[in-house]
C-alpha atoms as a PDB file:
ATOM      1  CA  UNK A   1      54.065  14.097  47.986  1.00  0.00           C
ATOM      2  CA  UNK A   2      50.526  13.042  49.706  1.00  0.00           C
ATOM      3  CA  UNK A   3      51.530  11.412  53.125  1.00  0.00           C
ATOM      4  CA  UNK A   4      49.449   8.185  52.759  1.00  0.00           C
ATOM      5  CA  UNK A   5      49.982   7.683  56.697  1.00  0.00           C
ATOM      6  CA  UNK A   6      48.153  10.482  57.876  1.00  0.00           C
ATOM      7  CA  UNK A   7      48.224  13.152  59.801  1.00  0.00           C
ATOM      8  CA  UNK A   8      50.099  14.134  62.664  1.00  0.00           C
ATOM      9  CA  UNK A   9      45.455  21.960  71.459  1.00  0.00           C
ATOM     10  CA  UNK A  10      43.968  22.322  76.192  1.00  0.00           C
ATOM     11  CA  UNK A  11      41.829  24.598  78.634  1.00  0.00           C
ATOM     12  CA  UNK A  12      41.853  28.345  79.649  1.00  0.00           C
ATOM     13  CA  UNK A  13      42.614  31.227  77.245  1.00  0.00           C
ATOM     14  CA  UNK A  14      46.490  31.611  78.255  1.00  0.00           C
ATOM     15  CA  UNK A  15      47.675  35.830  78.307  1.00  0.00           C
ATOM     16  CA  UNK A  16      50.806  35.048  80.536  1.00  0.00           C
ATOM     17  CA  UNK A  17      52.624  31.890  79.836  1.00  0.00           C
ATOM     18  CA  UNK A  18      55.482  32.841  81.213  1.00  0.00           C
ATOM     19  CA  UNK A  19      53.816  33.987  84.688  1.00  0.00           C
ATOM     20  CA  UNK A  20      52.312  31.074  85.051  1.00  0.00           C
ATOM     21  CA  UNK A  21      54.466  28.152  84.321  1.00  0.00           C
ATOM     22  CA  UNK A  22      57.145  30.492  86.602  1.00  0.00           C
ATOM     23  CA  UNK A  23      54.146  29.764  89.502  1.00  0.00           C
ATOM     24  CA  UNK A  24      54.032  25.945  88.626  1.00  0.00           C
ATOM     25  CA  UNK A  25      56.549  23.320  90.666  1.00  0.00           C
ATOM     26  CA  UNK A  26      59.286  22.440  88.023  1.00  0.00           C
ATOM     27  CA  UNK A  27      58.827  18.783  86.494  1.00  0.00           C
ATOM     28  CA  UNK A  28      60.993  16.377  87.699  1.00  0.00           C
ATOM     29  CA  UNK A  29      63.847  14.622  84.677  1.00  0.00           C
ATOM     30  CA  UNK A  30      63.416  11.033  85.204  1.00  0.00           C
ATOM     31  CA  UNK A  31      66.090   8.681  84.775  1.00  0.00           C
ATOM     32  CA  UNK A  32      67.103   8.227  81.596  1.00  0.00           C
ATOM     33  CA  UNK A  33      69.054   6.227  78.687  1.00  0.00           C
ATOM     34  CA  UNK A  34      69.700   6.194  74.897  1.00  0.00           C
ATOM     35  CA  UNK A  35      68.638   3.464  72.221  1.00  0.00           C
ATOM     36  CA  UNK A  36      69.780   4.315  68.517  1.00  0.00           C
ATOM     37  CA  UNK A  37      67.665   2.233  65.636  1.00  0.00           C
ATOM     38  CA  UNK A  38      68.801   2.082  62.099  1.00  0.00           C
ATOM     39  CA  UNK A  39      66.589   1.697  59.655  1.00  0.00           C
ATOM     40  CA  UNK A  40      67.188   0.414  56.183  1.00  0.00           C
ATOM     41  CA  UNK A  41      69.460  -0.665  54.570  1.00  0.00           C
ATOM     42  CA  UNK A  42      68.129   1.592  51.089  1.00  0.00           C
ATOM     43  CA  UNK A  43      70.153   1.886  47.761  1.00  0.00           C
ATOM     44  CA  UNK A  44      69.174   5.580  46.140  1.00  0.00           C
ATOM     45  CA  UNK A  45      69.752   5.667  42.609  1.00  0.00           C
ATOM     46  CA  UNK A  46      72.576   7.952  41.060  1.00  0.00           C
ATOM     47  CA  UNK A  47      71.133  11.158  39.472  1.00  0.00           C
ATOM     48  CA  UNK A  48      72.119  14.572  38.524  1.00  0.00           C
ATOM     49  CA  UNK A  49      71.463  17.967  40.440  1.00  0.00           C
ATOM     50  CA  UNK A  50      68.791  19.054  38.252  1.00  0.00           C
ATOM     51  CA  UNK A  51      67.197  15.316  38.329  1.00  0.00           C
ATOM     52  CA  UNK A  52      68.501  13.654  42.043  1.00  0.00           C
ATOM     53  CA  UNK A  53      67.642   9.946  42.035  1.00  0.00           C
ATOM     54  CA  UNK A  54      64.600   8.994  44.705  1.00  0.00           C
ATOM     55  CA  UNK A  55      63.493   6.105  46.514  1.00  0.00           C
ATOM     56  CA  UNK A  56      60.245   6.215  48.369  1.00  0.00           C
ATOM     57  CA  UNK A  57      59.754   3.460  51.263  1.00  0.00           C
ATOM     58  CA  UNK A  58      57.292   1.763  52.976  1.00  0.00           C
ATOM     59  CA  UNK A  59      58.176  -0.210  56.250  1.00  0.00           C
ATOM     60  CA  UNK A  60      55.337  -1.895  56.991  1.00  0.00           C
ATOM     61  CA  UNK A  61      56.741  -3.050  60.800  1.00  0.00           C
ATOM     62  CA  UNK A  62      59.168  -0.611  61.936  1.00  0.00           C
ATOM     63  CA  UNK A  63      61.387  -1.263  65.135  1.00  0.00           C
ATOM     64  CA  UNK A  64      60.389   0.703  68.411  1.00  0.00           C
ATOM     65  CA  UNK A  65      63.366   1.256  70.738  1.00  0.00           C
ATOM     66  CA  UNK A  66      61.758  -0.529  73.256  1.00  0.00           C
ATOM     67  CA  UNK A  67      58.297  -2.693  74.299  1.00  0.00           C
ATOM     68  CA  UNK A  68      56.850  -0.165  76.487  1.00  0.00           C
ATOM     69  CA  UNK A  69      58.541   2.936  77.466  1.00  0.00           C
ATOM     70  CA  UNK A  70      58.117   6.691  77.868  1.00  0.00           C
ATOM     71  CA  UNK A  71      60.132   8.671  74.969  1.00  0.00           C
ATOM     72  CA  UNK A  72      61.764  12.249  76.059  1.00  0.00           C
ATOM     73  CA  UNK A  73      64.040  12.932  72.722  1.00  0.00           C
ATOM     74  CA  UNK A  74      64.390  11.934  69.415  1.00  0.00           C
ATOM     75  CA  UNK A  75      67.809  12.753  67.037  1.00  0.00           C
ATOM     76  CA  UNK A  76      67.356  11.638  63.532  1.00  0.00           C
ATOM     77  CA  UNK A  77      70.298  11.492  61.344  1.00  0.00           C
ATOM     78  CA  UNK A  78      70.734   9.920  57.663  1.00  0.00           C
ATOM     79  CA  UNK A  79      74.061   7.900  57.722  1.00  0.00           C
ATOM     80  CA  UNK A  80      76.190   5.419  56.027  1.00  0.00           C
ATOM     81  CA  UNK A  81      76.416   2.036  56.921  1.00  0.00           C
ATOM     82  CA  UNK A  82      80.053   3.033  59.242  1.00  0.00           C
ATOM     83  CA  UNK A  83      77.670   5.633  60.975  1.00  0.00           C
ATOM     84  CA  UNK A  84      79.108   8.478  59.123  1.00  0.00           C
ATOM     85  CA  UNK A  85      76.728  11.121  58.244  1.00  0.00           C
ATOM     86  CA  UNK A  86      74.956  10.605  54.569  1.00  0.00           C
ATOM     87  CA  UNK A  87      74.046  14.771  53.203  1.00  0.00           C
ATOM     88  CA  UNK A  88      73.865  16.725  50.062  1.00  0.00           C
ATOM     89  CA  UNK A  89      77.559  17.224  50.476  1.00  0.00           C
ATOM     90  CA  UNK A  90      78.163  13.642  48.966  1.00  0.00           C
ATOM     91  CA  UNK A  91      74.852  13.239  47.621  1.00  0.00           C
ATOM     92  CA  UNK A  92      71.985  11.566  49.963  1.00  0.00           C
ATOM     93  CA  UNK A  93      68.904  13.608  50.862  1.00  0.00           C
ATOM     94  CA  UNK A  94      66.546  12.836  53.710  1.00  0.00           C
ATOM     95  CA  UNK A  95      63.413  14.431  51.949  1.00  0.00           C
ATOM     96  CA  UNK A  96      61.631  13.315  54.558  1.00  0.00           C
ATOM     97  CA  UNK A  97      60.341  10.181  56.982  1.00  0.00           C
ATOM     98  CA  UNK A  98      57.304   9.844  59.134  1.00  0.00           C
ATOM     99  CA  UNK A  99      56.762   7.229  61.888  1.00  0.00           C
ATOM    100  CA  UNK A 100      52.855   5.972  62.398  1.00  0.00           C
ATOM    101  CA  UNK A 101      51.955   4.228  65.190  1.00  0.00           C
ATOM    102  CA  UNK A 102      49.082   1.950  62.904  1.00  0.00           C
ATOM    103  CA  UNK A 103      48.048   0.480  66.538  1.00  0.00           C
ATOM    104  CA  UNK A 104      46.256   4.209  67.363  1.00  0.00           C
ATOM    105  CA  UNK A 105      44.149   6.895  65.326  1.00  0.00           C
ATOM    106  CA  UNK A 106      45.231  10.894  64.348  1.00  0.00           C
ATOM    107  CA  UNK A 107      44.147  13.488  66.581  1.00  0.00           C
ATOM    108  CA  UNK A 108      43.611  15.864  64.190  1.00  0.00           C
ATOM    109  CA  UNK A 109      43.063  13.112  60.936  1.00  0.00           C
ATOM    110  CA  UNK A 110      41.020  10.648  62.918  1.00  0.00           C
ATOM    111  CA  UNK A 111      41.040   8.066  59.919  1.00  0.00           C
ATOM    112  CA  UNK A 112      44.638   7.813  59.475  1.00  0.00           C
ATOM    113  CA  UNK A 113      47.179   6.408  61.739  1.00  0.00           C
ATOM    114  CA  UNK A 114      48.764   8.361  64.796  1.00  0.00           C
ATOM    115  CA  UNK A 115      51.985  10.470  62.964  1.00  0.00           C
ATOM    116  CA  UNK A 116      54.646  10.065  66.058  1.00  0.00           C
ATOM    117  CA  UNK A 117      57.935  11.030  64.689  1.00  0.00           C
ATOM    118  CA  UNK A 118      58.745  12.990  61.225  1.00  0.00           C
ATOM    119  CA  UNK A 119      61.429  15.147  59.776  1.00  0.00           C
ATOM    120  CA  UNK A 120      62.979  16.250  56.232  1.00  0.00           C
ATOM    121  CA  UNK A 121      66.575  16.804  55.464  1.00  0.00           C
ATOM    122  CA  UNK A 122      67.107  19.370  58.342  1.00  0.00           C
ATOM    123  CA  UNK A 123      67.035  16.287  60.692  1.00  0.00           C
ATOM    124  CA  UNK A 124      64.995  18.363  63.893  1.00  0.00           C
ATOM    125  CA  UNK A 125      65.956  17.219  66.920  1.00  0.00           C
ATOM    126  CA  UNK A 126      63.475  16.906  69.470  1.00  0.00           C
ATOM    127  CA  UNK A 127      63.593  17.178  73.206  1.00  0.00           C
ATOM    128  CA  UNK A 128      60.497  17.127  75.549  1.00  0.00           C
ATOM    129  CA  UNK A 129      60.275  19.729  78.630  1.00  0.00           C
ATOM    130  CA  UNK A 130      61.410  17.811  82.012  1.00  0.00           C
ATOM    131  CA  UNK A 131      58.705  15.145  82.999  1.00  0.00           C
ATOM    132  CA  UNK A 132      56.606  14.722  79.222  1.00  0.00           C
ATOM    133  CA  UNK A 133      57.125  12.078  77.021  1.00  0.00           C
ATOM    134  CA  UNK A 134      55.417   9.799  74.469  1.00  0.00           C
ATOM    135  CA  UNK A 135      54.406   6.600  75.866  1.00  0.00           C
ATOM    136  CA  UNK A 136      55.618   3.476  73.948  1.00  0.00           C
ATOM    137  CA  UNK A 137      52.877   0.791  74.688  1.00  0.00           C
ATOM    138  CA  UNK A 138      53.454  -2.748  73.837  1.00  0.00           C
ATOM    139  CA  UNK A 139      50.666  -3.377  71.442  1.00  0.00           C
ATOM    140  CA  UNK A 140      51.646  -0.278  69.561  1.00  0.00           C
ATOM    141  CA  UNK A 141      52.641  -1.015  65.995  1.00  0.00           C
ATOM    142  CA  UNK A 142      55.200   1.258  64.172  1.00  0.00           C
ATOM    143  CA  UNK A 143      55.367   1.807  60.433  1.00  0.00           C
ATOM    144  CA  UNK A 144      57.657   4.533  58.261  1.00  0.00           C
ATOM    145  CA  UNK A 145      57.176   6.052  55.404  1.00  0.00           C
ATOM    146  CA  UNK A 146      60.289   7.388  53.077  1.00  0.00           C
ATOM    147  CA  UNK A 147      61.607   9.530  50.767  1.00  0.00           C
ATOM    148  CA  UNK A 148      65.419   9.381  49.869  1.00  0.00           C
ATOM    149  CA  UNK A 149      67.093  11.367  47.115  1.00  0.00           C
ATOM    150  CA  UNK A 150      70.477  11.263  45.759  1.00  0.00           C
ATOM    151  CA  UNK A 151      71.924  14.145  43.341  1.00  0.00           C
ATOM    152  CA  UNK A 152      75.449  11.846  43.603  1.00  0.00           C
ATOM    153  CA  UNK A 153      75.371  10.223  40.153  1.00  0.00           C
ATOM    154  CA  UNK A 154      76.974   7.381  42.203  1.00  0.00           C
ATOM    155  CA  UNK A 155      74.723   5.374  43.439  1.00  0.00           C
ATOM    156  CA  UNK A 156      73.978   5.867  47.631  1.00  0.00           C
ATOM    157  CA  UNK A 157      73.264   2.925  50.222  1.00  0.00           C
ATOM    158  CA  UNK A 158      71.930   4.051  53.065  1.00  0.00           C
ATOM    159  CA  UNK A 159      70.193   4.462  57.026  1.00  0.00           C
ATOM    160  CA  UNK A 160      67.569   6.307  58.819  1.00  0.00           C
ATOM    161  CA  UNK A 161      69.642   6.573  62.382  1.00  0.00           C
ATOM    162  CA  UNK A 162      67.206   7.852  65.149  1.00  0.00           C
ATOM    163  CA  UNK A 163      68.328   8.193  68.542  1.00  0.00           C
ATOM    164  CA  UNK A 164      65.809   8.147  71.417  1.00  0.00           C
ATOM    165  CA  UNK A 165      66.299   9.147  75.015  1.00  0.00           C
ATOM    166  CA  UNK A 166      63.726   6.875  76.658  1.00  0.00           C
ATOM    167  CA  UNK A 167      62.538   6.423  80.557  1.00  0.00           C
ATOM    168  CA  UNK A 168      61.032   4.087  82.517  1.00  0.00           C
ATOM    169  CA  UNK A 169      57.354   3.473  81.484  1.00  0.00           C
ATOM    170  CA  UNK A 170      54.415   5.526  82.999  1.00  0.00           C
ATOM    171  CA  UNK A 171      57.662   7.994  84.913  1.00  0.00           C
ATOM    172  CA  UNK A 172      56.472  11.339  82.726  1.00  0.00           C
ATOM    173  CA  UNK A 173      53.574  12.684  81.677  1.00  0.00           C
ATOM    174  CA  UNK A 174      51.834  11.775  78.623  1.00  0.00           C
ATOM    175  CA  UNK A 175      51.820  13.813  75.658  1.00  0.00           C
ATOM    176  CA  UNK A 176      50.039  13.131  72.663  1.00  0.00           C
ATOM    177  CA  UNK A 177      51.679  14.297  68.389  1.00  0.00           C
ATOM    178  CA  UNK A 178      49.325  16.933  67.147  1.00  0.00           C
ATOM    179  CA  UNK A 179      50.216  17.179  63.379  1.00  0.00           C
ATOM    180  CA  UNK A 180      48.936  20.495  62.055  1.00  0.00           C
ATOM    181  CA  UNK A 181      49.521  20.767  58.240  1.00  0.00           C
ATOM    182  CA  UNK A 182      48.984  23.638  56.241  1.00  0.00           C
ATOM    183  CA  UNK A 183      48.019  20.903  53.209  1.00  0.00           C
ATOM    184  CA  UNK A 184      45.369  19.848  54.704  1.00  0.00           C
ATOM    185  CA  UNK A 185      44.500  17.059  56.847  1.00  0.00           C
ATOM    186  CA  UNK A 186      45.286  13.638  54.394  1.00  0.00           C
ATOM    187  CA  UNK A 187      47.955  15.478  52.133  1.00  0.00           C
ATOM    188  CA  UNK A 188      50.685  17.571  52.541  1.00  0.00           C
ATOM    189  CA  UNK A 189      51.298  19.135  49.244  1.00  0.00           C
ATOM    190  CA  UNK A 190      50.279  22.310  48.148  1.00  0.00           C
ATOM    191  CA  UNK A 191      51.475  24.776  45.207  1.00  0.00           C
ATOM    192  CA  UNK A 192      52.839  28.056  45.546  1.00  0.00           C
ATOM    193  CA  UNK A 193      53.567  31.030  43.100  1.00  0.00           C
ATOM    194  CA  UNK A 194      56.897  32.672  42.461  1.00  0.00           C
ATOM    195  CA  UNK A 195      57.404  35.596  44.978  1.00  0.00           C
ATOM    196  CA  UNK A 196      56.256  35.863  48.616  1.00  0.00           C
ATOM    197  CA  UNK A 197      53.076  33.767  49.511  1.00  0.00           C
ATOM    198  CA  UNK A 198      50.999  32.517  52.543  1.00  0.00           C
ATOM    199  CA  UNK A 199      49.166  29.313  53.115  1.00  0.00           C
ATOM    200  CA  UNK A 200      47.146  28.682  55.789  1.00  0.00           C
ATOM    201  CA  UNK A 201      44.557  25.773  56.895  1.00  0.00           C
ATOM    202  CA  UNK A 202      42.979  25.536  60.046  1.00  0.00           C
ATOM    203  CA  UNK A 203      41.352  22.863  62.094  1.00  0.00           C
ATOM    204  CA  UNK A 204      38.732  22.790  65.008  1.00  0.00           C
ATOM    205  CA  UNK A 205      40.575  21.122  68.120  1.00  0.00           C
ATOM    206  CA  UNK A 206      38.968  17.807  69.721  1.00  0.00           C
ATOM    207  CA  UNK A 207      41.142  17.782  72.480  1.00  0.00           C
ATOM    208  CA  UNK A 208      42.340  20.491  74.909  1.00  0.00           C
ATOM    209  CA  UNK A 209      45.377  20.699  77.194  1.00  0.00           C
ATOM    210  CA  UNK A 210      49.163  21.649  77.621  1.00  0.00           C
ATOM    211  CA  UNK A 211      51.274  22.052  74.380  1.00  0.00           C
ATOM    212  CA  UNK A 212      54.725  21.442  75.651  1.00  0.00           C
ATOM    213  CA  UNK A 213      56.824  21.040  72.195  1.00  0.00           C
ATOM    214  CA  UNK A 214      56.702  22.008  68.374  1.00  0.00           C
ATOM    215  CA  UNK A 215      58.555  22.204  65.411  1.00  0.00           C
ATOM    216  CA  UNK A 216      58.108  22.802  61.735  1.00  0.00           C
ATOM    217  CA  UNK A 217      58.902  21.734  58.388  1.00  0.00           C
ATOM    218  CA  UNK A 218      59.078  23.372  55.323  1.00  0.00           C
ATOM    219  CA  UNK A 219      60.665  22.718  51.705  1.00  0.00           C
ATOM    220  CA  UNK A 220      63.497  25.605  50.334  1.00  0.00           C
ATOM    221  CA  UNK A 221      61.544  28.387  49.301  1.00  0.00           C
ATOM    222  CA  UNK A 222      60.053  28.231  52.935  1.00  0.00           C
ATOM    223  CA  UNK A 223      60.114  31.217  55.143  1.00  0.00           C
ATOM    224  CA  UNK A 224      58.712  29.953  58.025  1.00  0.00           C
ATOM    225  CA  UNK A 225      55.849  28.204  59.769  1.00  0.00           C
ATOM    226  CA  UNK A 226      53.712  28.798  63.069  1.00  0.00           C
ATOM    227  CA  UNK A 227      50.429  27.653  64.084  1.00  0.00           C
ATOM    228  CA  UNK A 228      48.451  29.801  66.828  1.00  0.00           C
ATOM    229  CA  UNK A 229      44.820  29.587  68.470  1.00  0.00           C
ATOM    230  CA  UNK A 230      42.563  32.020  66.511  1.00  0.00           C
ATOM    231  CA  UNK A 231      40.065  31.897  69.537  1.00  0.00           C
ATOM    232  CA  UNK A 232      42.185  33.073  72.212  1.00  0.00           C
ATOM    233  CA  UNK A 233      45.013  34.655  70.264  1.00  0.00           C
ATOM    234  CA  UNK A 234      48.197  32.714  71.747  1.00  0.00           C
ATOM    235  CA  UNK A 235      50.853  31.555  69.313  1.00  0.00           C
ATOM    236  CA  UNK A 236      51.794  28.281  69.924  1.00  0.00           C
ATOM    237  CA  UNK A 237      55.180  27.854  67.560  1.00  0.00           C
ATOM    238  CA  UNK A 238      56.756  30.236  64.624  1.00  0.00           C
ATOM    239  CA  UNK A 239      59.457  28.302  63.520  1.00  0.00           C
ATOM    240  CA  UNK A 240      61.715  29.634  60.652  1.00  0.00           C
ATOM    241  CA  UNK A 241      63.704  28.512  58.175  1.00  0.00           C
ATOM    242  CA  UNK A 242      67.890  28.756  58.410  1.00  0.00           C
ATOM    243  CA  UNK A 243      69.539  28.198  55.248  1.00  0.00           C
ATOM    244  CA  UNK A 244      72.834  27.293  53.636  1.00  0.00           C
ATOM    245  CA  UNK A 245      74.999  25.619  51.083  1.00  0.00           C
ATOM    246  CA  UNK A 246      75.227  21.706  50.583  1.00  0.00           C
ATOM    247  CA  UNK A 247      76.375  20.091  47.520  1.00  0.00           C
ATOM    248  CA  UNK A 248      76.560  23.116  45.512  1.00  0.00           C
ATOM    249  CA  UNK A 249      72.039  23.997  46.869  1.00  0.00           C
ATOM    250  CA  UNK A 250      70.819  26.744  48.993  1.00  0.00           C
ATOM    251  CA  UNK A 251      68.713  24.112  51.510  1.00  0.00           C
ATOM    252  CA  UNK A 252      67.104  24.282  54.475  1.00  0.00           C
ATOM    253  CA  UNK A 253      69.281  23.389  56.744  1.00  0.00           C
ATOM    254  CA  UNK A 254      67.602  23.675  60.460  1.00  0.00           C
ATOM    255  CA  UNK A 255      63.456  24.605  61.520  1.00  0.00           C
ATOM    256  CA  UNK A 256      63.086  26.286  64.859  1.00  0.00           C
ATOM    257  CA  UNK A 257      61.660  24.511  67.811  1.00  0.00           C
ATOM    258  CA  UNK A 258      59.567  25.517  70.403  1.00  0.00           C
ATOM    259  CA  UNK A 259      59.239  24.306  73.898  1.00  0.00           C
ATOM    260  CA  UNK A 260      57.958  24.967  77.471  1.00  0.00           C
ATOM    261  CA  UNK A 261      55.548  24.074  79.846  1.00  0.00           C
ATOM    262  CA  UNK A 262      53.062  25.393  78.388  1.00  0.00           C
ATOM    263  CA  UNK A 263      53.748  26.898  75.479  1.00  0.00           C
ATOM    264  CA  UNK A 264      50.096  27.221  75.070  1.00  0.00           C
ATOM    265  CA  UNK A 265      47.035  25.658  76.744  1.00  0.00           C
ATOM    266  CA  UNK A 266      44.330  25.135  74.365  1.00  0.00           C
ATOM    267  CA  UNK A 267      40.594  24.004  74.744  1.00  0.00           C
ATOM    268  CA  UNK A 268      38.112  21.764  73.233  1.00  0.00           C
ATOM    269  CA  UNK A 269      36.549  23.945  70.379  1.00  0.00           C
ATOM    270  CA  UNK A 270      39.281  26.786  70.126  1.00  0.00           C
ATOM    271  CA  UNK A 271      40.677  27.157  66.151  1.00  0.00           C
ATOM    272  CA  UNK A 272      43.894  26.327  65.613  1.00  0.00           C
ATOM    273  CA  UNK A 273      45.443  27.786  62.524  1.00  0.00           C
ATOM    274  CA  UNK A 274      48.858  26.764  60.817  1.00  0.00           C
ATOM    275  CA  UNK A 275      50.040  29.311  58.522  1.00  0.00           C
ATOM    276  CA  UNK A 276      53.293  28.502  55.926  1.00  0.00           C
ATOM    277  CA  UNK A 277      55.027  31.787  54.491  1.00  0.00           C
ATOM    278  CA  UNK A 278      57.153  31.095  51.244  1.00  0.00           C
ATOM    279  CA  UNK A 279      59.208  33.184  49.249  1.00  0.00           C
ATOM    280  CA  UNK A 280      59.714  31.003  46.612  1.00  0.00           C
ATOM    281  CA  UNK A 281      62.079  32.080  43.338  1.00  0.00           C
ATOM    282  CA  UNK A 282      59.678  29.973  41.169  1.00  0.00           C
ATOM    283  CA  UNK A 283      56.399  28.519  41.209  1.00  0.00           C
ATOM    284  CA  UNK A 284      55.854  25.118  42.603  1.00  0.00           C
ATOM    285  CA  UNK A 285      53.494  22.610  43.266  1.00  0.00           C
ATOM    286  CA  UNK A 286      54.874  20.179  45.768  1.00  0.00           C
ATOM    287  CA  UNK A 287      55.980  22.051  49.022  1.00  0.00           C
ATOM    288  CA  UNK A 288      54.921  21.631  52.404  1.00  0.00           C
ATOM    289  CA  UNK A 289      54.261  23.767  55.658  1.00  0.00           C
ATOM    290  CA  UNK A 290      53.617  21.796  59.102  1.00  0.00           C
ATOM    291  CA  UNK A 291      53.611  22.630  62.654  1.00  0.00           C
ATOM    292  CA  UNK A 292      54.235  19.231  64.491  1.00  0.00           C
ATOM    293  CA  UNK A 293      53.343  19.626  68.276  1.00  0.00           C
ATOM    294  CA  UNK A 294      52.670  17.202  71.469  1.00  0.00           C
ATOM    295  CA  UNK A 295      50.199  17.664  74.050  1.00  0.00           C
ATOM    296  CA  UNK A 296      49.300  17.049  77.041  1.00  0.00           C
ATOM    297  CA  UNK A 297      45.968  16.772  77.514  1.00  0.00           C
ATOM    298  CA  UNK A 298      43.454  17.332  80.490  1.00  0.00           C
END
């Protein structure tokens, strides 16, 4: 599916990570607190396993957990309307769900809207190294973009629970999403062939700075994901797939995450590559392979 909202790098070529963020005074955890949005309510259509009902969304003004703000974490969940959790198991899928902030531009997609939050059905959870967070401005304007699916042939009525762990605003550093898509940079689908397979796109950086967080996302078939700087050879996140059984599917049930401070710094100019690895048992023409990071830049 073509992400309409589109798309979701900083200086020195970094040989010792570790060394050097070991040398660097420890960020201090501000003071924080949780704030849990639902969004929805959405009915999914009954279907079968071989044909799942879907429901694709668009929330035009989506709720922020606050007016201004620094974010630390974010927990998505899919969930019924008592809170209990919505899965394969009983039917609902959480294909996926991005979060645009419409009131700023991509870093890497300059013409699309600023992709803040995202996830598929593995629901990543994501937690910010001590003293970085995404600032929440007042002005900023939030929208969301669905996809539900339902291989219940009841049908499902559901939410999109996210729980951020906010602090005070302007009490962390700013980090910025850096969405690096092996699609492309205004769609996300791309086909691959039965067997093993590689897919990579890569994308001259604007900005440079601290990466401090990344995760990927992938679609089952997906081996895993990782985006690195070709110019000075650092990896910045290889995040693989872990599988198991809901509702009868082998599905993707967790993407790894990467964080630290740094786990790479990255200049203006340097290529950064994102390179998806599937090992798909049939050809297809709809998956996905993204490396979603934050930076800090400067």
């Amino acid at each position: 599916m073509i992400f309409v909202l589109a798309a979701f790098a900083l200086a020195l070529a970094w040989t010792g990570n570790a060394a050097n963020a070991a040398a660097k005074p420890a960020a201090a955890a501000p003071a924080t607190q949780t704030m849990t949005v639902k969004y929805g309510p959405w009915t999914i259509p009954g279907g079968t396993m071989d044909r799942p009902g879907e429901l694709p969304n668009v929330v035009s003004a989506a709720p922020k957990p606050c007016s201004t703000c620094d974010i630390v974490g974010e927990k998505p969940d899919l969930v019924y309307a008592d809170g209990s959790t919505a899965d394969m198991n009983s039917g609902p899928m959480l294909h996926h769900f991005v979060i645009s902030n419409l009131a700023a531009r991509d870093t890497v997609c300059p013409l699309s809207p600023d992709r803040i939050w995202a996830s598929g059905d593995e629901r990543t959870e994501k937690n910010m190294p001590d003293g970085y967070g995404v600032p929440v401005k007042s002005y900023d304007r939030w929208a969301m973009l669905t996809d539900l699916m339902n291989y219940s042939s009841t049908p499902k009525t559901v939410y999109i629970s996210i729980t951020y762990t906010i602090a005070g605003a302007g009490t962390t550093t700013p980090v910025r999403s850096l969405w690096l898509d092996a699609g492309g940079c205004l769609t996300s689908d791309y086909s691959v062939p039965a067997g093993p397979s590689t897919h990579t796109w890569s994308w001259t950086s604007t900005v440079g700075g601290r990466i401090v967080f990344a995760n990927g996302h992938q679609h089952a078939g997906g081996v895993h994901v990782k985006a690195a700087d070709d110019t000075t050879g650092a990896l910045v996140c290889d995040s693989p797939a872990t599988y198991d059984t809901m509702g009868g599917m082998r599905t993707i049930v967790k993407m790894g995450t990467c964080a630290g401070d740094p786990l790479a710094t990255i200049r203006h100019g340097d290529r950064l590559t994102v390179s998806s690895y599937y090992d798909s048992p049939t050809a297809k023409n709809d998956v996905m392979g993204i490396v979603h990071a934050y930076i800090a830049e400067g």
